[in-house]
C-alpha atoms as a PDB file:
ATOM      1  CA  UNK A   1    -112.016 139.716 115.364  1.00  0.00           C
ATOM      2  CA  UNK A   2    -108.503 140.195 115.546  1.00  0.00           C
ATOM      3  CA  UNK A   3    -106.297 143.160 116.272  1.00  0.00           C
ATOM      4  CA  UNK A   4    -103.610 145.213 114.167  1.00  0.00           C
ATOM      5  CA  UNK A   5    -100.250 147.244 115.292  1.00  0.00           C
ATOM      6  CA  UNK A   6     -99.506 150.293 113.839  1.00  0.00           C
ATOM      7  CA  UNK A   7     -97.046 152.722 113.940  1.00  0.00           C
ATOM      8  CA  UNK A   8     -97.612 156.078 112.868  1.00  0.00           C
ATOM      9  CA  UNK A   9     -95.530 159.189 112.312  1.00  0.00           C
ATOM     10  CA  UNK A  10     -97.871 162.285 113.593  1.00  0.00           C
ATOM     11  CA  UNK A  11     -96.495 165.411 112.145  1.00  0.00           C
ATOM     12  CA  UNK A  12     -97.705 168.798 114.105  1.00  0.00           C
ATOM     13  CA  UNK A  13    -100.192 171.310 111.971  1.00  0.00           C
ATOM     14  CA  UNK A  14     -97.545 174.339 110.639  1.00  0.00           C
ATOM     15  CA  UNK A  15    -100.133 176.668 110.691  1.00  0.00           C
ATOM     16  CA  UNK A  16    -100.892 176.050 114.818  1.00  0.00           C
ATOM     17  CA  UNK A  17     -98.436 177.242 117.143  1.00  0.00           C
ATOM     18  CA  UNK A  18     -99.180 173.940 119.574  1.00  0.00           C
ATOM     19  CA  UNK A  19     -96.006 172.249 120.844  1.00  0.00           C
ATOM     20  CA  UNK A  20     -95.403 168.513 119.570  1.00  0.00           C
ATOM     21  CA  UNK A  21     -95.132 167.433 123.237  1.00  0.00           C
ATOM     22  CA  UNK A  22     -98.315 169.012 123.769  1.00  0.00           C
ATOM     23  CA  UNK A  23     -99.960 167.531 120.961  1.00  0.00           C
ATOM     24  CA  UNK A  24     -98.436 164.013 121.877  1.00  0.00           C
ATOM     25  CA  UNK A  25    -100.458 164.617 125.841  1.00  0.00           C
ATOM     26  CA  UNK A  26    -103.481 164.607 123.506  1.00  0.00           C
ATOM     27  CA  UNK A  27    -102.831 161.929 122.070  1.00  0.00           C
ATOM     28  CA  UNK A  28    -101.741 159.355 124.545  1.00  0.00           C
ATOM     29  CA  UNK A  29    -105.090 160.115 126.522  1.00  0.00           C
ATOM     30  CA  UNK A  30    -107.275 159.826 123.365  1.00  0.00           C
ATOM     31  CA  UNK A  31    -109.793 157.957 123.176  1.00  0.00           C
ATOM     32  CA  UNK A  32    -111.148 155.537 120.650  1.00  0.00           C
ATOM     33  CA  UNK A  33    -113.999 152.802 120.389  1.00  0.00           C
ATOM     34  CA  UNK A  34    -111.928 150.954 117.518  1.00  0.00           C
ATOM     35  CA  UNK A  35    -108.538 151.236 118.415  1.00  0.00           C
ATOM     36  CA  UNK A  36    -106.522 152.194 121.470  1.00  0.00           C
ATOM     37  CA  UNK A  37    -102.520 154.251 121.681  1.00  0.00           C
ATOM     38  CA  UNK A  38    -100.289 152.444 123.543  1.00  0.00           C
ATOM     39  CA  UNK A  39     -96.895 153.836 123.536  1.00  0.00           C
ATOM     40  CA  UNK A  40     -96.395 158.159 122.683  1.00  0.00           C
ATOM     41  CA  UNK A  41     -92.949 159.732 121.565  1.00  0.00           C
ATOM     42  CA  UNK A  42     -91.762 162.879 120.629  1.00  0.00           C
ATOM     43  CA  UNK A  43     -88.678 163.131 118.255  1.00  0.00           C
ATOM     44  CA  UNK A  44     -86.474 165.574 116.372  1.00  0.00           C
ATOM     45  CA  UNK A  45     -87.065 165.710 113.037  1.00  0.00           C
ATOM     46  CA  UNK A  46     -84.801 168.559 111.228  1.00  0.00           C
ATOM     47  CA  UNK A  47     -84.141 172.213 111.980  1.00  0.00           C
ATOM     48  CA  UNK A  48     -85.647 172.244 115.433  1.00  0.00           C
ATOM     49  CA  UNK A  49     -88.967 170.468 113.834  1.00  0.00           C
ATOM     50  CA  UNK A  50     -90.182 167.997 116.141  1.00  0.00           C
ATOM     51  CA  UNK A  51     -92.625 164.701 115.063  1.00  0.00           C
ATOM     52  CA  UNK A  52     -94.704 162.142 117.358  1.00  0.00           C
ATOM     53  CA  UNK A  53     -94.213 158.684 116.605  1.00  0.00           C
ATOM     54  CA  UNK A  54     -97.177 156.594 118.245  1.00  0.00           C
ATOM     55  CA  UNK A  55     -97.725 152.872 118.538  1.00  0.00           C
ATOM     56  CA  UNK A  56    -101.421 151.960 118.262  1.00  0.00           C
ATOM     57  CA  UNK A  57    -103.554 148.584 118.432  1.00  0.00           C
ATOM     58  CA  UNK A  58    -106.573 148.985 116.431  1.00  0.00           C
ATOM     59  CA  UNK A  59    -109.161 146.036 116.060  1.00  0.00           C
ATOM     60  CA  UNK A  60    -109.669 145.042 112.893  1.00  0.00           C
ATOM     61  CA  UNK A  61    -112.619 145.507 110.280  1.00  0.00           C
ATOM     62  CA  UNK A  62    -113.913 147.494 107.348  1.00  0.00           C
ATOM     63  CA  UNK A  63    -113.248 151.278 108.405  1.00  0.00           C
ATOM     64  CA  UNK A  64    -111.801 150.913 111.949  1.00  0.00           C
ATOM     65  CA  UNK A  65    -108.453 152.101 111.123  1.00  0.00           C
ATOM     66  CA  UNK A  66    -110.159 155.095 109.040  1.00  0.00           C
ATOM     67  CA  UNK A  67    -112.204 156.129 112.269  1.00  0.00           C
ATOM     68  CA  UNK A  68    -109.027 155.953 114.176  1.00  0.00           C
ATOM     69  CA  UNK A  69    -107.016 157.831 112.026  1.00  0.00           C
ATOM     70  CA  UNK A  70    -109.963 160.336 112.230  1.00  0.00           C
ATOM     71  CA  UNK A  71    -109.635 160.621 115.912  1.00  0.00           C
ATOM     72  CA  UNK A  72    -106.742 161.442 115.506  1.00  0.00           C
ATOM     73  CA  UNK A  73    -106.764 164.375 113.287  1.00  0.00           C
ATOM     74  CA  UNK A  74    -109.207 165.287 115.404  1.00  0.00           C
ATOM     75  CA  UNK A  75    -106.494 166.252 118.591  1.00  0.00           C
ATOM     76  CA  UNK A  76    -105.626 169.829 118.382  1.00  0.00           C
ATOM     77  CA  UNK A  77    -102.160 170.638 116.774  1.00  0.00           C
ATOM     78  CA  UNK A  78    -102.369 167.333 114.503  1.00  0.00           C
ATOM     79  CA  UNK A  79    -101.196 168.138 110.713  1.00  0.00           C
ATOM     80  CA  UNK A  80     -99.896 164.822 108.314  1.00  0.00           C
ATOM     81  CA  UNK A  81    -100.011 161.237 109.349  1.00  0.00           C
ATOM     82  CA  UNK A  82     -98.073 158.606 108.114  1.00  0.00           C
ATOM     83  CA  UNK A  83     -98.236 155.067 108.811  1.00  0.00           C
ATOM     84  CA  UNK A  84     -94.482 153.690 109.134  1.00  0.00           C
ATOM     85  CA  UNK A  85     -95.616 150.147 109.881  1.00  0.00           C
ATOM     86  CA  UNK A  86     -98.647 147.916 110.340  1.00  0.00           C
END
């Protein structure tokens, strides 16, 4: 099977008080069976509002990116994710 690249915009929970910088820690050592994050960044976003922006490879197949995207949410401090480009 192959692999895919995506990059995703990771937008921190409003109703959580956690830091995007300290959401972004939790992600970069996440782990995954289907996919793995290679490359973690925080950036300003408006009004102080920060946003992660995290490069993933995730192997390809019915679900996998689904499970990943899962895994994510599932990081403490993780609201709305976007995929900017596959």
């Amino acid at each position: 099977m192959g692999e895919v690249a995506i990059r995703y915009k990771i937008m921190c929970d409003p109703d959580t008080d956690i830091a995007a910088d300290t959401i972004a820690e939790g992600i970069s050592i996440m782990e995954s069976d289907v996919g793995v994050v290679q490359t973690v960044e925080t950036k300003p976003l408006a009004f102080g509002l920060m946003f992660i922006e995290a490069y993933c490879v995730i192997q390809e197949g019915d679900g996998t990116v689904d499970a990943f995207e899962d895994a994510v949410r599932a990081v403490d401090g993780v609201g709305e994710i976007q995929v900017l480009e596959i």
